[in-house]
C-alpha atoms as a PDB file:
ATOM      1  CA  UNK A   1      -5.673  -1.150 -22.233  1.00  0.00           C
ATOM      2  CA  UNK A   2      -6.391  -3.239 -25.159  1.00  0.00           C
ATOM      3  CA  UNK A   3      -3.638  -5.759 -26.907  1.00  0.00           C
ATOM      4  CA  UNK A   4      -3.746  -2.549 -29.769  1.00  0.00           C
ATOM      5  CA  UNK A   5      -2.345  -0.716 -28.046  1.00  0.00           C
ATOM      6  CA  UNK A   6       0.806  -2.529 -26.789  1.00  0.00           C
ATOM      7  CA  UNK A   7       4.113  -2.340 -28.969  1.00  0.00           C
ATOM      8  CA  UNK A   8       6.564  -5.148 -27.549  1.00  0.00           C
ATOM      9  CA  UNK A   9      10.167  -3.906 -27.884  1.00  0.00           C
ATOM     10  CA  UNK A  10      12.815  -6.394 -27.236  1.00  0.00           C
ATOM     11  CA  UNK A  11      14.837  -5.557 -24.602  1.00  0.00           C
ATOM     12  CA  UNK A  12      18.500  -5.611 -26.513  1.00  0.00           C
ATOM     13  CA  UNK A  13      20.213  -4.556 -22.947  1.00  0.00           C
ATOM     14  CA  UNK A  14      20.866  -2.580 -19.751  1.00  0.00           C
ATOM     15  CA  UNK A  15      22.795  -1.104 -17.300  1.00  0.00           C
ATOM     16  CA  UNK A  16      22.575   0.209 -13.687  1.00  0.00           C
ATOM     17  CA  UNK A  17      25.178   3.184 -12.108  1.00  0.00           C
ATOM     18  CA  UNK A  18      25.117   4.277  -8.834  1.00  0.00           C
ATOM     19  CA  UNK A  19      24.837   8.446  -8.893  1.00  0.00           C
ATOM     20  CA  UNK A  20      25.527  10.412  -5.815  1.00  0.00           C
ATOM     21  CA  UNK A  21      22.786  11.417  -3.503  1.00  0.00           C
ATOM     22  CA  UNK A  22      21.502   7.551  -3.312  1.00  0.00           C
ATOM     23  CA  UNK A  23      20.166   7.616  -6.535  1.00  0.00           C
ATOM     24  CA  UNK A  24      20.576   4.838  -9.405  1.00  0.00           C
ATOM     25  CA  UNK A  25      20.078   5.477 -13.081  1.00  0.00           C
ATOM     26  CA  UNK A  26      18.721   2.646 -15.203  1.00  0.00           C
ATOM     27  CA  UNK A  27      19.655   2.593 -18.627  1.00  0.00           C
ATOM     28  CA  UNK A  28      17.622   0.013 -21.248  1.00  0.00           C
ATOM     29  CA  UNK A  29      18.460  -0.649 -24.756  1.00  0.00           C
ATOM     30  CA  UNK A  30      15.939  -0.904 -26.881  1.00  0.00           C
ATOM     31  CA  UNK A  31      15.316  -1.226 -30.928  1.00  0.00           C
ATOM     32  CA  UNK A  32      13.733   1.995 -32.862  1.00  0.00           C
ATOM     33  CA  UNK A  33      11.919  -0.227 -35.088  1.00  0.00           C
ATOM     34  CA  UNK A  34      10.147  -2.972 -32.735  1.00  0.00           C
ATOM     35  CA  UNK A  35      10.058  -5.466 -36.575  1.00  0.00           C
ATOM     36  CA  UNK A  36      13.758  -4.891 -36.736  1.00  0.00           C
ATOM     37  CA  UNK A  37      15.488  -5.340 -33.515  1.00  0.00           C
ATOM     38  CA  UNK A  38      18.749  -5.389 -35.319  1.00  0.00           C
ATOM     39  CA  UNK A  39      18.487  -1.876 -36.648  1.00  0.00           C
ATOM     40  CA  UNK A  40      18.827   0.870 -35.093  1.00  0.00           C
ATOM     41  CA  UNK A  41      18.997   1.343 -31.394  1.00  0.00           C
ATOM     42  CA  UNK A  42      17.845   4.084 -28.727  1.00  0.00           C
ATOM     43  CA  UNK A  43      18.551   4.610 -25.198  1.00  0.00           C
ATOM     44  CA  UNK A  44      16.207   5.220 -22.601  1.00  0.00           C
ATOM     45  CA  UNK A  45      17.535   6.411 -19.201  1.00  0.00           C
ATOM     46  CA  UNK A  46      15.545   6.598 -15.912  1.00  0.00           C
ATOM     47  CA  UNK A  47      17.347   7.943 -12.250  1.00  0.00           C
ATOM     48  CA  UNK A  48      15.440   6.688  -9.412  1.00  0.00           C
ATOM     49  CA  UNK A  49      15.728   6.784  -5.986  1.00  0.00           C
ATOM     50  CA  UNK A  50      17.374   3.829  -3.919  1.00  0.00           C
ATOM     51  CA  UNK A  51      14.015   2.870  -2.734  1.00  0.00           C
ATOM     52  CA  UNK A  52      12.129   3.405  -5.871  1.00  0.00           C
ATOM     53  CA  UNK A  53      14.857   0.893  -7.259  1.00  0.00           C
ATOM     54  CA  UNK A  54      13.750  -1.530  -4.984  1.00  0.00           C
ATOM     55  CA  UNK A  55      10.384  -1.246  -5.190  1.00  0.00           C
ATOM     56  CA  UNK A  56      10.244  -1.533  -9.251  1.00  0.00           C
ATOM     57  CA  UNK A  57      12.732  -4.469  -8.807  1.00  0.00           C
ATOM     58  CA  UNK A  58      10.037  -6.208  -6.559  1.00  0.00           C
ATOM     59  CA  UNK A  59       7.582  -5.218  -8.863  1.00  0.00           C
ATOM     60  CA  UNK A  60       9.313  -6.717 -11.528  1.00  0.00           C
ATOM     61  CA  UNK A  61      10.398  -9.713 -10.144  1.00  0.00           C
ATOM     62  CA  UNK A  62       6.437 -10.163  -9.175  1.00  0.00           C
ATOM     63  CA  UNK A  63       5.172  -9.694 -12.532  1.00  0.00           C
ATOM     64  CA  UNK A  64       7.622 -11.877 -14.468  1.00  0.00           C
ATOM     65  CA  UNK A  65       6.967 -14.852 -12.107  1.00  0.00           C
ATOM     66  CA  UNK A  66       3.162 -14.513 -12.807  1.00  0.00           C
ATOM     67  CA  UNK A  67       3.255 -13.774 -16.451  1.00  0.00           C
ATOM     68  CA  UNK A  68       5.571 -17.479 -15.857  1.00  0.00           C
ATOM     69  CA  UNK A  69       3.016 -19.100 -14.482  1.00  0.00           C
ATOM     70  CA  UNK A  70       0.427 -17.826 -16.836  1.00  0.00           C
ATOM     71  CA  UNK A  71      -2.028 -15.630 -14.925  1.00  0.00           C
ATOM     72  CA  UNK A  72      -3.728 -13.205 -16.288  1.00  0.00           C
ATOM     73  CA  UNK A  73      -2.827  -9.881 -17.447  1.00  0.00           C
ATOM     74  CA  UNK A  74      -3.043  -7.456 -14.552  1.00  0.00           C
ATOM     75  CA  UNK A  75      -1.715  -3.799 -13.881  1.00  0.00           C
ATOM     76  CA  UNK A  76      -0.064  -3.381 -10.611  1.00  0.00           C
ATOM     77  CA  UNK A  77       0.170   0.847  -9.847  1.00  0.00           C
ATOM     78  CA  UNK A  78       3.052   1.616  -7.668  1.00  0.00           C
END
């Protein structure tokens, strides 16, 4: 994947529930426009398991700490 093809969206918020069944739904906040992160705003929600939580946590937490440190880009599958 080329830097062309990469749209950075700043994340404006989020927010976690607990759903029945162990499952967790992940809501992020995010601007339409990705030059106007004031404008208008859309809503992307994602249920996961309790596991898969975990895991993309992890994953997360991973990847922020070496994009930190400055290594280079990677992509890590699941």
């Amino acid at each position: 994947m080329s830097d062309e093809e990469i749209t950075l969206f700043p994340l404006i918020g989020f927010s976690t529930h607990t759903l029945p069944g162990s499952l967790v739904m992940l809501t992020l906040e995010l601007p339409v426009n990705s030059e106007e992160p004031e404008g208008e705003r859309t809503y992307v929600r994602i249920g996961l398991r309790a596991e898969g939580t975990r895991q993309l946590a992890d994953s997360l937490r991973r990847a922020a700490q070496a994009a930190e440190m400055g290594q280079a880009p990677s992509r890590n599958p699941s």
